[in-house]
N, C-alpha and C. Protein backbone atom coordinates (compact mmCIF):
# COMPACT_ATOMS: atom_id res chain seq x y z
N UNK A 1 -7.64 -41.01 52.53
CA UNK A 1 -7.10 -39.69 52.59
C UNK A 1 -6.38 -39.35 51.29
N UNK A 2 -5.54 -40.59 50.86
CA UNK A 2 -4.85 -40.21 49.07
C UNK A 2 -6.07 -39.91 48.41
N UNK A 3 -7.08 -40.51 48.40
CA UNK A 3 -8.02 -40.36 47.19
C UNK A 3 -8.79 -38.88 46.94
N UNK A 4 -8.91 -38.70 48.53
CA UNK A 4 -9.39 -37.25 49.18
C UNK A 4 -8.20 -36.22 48.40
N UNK A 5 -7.35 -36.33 48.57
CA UNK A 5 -6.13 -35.28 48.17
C UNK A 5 -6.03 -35.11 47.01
N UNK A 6 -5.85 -36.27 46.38
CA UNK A 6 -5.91 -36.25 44.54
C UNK A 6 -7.23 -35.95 43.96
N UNK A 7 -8.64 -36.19 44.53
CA UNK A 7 -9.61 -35.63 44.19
C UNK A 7 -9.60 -34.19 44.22
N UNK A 8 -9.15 -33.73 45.07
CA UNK A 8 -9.29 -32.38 45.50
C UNK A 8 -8.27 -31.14 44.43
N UNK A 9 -6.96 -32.26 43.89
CA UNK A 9 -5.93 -31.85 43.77
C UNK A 9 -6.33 -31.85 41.73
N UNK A 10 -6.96 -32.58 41.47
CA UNK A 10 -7.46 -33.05 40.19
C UNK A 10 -9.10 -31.47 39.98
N UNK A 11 -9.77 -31.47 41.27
CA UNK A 11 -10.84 -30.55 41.16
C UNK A 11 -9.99 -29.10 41.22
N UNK A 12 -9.15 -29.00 41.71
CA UNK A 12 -8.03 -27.92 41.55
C UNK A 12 -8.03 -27.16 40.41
N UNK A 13 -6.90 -28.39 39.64
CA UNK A 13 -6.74 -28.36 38.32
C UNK A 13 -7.64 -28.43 37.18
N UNK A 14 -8.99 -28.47 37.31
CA UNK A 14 -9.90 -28.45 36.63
C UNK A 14 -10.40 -26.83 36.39
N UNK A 15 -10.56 -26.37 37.86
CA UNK A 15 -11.14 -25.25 37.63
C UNK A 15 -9.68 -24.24 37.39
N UNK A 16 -8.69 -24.34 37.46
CA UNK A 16 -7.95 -23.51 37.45
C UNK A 16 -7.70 -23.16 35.75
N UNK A 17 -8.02 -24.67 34.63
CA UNK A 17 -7.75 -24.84 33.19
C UNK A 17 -8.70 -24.48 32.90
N UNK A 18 -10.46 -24.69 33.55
CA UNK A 18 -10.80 -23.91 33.26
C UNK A 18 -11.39 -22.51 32.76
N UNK A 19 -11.28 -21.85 34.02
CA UNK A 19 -10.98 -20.33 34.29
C UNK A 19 -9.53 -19.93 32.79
N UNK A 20 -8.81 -20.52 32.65
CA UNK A 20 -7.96 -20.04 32.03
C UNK A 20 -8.45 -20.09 30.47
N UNK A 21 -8.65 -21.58 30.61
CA UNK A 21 -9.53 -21.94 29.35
C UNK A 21 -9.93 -20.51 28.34
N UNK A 22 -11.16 -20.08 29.44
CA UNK A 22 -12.22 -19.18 28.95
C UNK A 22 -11.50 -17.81 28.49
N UNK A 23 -9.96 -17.42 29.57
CA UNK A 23 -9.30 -16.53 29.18
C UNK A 23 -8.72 -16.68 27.94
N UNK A 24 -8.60 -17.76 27.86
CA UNK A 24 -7.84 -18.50 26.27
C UNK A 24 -8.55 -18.02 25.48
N UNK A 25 -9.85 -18.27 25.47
CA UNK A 25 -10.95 -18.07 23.95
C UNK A 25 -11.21 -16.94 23.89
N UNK A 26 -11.29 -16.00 25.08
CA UNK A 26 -11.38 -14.78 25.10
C UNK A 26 -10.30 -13.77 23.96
N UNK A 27 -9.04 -14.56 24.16
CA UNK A 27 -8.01 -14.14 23.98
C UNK A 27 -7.50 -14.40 22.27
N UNK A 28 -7.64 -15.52 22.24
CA UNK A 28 -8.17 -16.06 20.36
C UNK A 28 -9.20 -15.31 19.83
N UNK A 29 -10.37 -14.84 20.25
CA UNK A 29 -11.38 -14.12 19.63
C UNK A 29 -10.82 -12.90 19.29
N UNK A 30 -9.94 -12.05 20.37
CA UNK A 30 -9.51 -11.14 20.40
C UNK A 30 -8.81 -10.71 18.63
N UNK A 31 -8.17 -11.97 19.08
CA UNK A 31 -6.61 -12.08 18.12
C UNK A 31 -6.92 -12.67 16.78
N UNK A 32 -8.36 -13.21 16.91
CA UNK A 32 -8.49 -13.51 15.34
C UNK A 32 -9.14 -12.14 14.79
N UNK A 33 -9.87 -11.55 15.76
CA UNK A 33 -10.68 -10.17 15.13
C UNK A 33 -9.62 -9.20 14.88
N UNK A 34 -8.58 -9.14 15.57
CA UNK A 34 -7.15 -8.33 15.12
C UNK A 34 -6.91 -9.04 13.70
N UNK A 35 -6.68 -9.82 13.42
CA UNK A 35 -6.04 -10.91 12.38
C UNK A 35 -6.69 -10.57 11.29
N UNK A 36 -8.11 -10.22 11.37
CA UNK A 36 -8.69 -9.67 9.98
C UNK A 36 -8.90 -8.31 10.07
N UNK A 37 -9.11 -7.47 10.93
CA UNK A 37 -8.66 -6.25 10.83
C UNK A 37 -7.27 -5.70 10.11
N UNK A 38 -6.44 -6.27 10.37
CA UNK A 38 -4.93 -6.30 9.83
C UNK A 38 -4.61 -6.55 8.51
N UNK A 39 -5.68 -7.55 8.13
CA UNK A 39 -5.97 -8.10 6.75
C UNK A 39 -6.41 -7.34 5.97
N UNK A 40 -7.75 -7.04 6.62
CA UNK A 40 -8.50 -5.87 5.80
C UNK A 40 -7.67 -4.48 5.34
N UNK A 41 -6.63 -4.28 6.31
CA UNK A 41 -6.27 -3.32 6.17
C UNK A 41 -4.70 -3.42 5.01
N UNK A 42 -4.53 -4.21 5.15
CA UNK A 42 -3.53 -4.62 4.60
C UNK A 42 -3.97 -4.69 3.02
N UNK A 43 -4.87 -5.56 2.76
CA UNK A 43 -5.44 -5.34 0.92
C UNK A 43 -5.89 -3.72 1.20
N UNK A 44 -6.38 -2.94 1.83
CA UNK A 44 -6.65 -1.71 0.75
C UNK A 44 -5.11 -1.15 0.89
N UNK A 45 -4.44 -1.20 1.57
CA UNK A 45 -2.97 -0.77 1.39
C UNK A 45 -2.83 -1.50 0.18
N UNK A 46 -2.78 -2.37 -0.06
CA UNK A 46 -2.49 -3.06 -1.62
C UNK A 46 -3.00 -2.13 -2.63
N UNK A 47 -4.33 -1.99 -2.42
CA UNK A 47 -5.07 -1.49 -3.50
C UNK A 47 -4.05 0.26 -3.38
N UNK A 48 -4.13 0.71 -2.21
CA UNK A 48 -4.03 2.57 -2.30
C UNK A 48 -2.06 2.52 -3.50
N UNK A 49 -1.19 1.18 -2.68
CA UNK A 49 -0.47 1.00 -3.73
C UNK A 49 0.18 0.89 -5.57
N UNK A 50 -0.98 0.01 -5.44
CA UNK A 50 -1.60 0.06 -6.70
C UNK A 50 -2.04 1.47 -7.86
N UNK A 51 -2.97 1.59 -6.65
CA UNK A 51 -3.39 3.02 -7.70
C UNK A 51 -2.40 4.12 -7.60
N UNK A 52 -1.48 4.00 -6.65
CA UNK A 52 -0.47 5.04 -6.90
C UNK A 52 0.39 4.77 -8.15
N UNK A 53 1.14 3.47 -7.76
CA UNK A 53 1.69 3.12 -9.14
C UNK A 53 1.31 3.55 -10.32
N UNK A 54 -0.13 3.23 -10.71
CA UNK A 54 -0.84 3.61 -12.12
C UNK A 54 -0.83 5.29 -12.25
N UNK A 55 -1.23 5.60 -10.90
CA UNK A 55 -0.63 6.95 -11.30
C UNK A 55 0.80 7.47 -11.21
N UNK A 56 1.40 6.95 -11.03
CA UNK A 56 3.05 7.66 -11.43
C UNK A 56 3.20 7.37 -12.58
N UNK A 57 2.81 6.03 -12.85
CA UNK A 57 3.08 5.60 -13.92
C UNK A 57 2.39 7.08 -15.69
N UNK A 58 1.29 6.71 -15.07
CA UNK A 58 0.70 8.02 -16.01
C UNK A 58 1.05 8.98 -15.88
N UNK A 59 1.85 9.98 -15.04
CA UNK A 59 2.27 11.45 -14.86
C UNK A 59 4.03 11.18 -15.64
N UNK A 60 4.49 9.80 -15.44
CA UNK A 60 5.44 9.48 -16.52
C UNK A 60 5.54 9.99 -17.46
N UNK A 61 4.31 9.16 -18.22
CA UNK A 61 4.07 9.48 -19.27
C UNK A 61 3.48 10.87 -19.81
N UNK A 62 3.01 11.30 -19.13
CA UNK A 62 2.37 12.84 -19.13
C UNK A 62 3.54 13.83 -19.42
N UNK A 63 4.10 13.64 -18.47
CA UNK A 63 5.93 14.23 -18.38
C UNK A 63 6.74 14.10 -19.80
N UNK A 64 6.61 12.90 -19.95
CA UNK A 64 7.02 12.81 -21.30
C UNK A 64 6.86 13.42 -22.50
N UNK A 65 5.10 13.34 -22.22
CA UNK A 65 5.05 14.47 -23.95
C UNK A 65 5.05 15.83 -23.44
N UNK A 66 5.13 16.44 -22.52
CA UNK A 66 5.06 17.40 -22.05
C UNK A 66 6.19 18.10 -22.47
N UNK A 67 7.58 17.20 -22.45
CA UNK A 67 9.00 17.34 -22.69
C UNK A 67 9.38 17.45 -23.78
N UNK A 68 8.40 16.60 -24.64
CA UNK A 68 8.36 16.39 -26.53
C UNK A 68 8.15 17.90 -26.55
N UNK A 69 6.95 17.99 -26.47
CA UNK A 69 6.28 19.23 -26.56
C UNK A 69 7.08 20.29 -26.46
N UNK A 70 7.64 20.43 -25.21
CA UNK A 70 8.68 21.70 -24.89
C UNK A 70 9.88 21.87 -26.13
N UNK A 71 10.63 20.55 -25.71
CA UNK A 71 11.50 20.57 -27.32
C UNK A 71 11.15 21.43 -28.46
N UNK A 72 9.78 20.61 -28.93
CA UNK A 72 9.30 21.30 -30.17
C UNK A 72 9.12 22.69 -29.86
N UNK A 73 8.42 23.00 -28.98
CA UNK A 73 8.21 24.71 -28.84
C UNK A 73 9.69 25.27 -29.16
N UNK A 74 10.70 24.61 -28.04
CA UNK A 74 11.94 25.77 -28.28
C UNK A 74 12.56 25.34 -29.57
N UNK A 75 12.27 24.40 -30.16
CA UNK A 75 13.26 24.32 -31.33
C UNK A 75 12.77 25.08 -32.00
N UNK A 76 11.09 25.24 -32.51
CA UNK A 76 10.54 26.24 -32.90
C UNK A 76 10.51 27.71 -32.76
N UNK A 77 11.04 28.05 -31.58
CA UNK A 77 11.08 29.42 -31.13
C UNK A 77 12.58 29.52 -31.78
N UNK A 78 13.55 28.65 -31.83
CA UNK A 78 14.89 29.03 -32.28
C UNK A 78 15.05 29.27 -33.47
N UNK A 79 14.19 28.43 -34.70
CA UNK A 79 13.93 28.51 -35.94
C UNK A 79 13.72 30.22 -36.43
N UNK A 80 12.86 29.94 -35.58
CA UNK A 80 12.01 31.83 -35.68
C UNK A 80 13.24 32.77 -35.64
N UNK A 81 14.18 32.82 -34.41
CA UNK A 81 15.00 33.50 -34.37
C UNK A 81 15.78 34.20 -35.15
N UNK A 82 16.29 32.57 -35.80
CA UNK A 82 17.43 32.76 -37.00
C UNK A 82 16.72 33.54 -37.97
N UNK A 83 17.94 34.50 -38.44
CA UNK A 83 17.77 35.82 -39.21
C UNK A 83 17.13 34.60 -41.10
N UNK A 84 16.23 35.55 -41.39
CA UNK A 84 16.45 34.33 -43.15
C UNK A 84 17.03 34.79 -43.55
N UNK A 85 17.44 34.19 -44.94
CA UNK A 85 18.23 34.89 -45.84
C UNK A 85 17.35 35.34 -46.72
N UNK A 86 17.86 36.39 -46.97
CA UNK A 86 17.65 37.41 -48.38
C UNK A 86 18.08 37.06 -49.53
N UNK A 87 16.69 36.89 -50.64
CA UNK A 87 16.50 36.76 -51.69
C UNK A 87 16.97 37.69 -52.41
N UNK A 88 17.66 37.40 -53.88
CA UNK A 88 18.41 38.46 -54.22
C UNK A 88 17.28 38.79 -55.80
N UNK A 89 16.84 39.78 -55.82
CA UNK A 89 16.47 40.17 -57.07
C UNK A 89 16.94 40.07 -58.21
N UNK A 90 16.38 39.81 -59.35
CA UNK A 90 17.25 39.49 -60.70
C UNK A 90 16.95 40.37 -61.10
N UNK A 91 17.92 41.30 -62.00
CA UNK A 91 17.76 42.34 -62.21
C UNK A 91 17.86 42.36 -64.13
């Protein structure tokens, strides 16, 4: 009757680990196909990073001479302003 019980009690536990088992692998497949989805998604976030950077970085610089530029215009427009002086005839 022990052997009966622990057989029974052992066939139990067999099918119960394995039923779960299968939920297990089910459940890893799941989670590794998440795992590179996440990945994947994660490098082009790298990359969309990236190329933002390079572009701020360039509108920086864009900004910059843009600013040169302006300078020069108004210093130039101020030049203009100023009255010249008058040359005096030799008489």
């Amino acid at each position: 009757m022990k052997k009966l019980s622990f057989l029974g009690l052992a066939l139990a536990l067999l099918l119960v680990t394995t039923g779960c088992g299968q939920k297990i692998k089910q459940e890893n497949e799941q989670l590794k196909a998440q795992v590179s989805s996440i990945t994947a998604e994660n490098n082009s976030l790298k990359t969309q990073v990236a190329t933002l950077q390079k572009e701020g970085e360039d509108f920086r610089a864009q900004i910059a001479g843009l600013t040169a530029e302006l300078d020069t215009t108004r210093q130039q427009l101020a030049d203009a302003k100023k009255p010249k002086a008058v040359k005096k005839k030799k008489r």
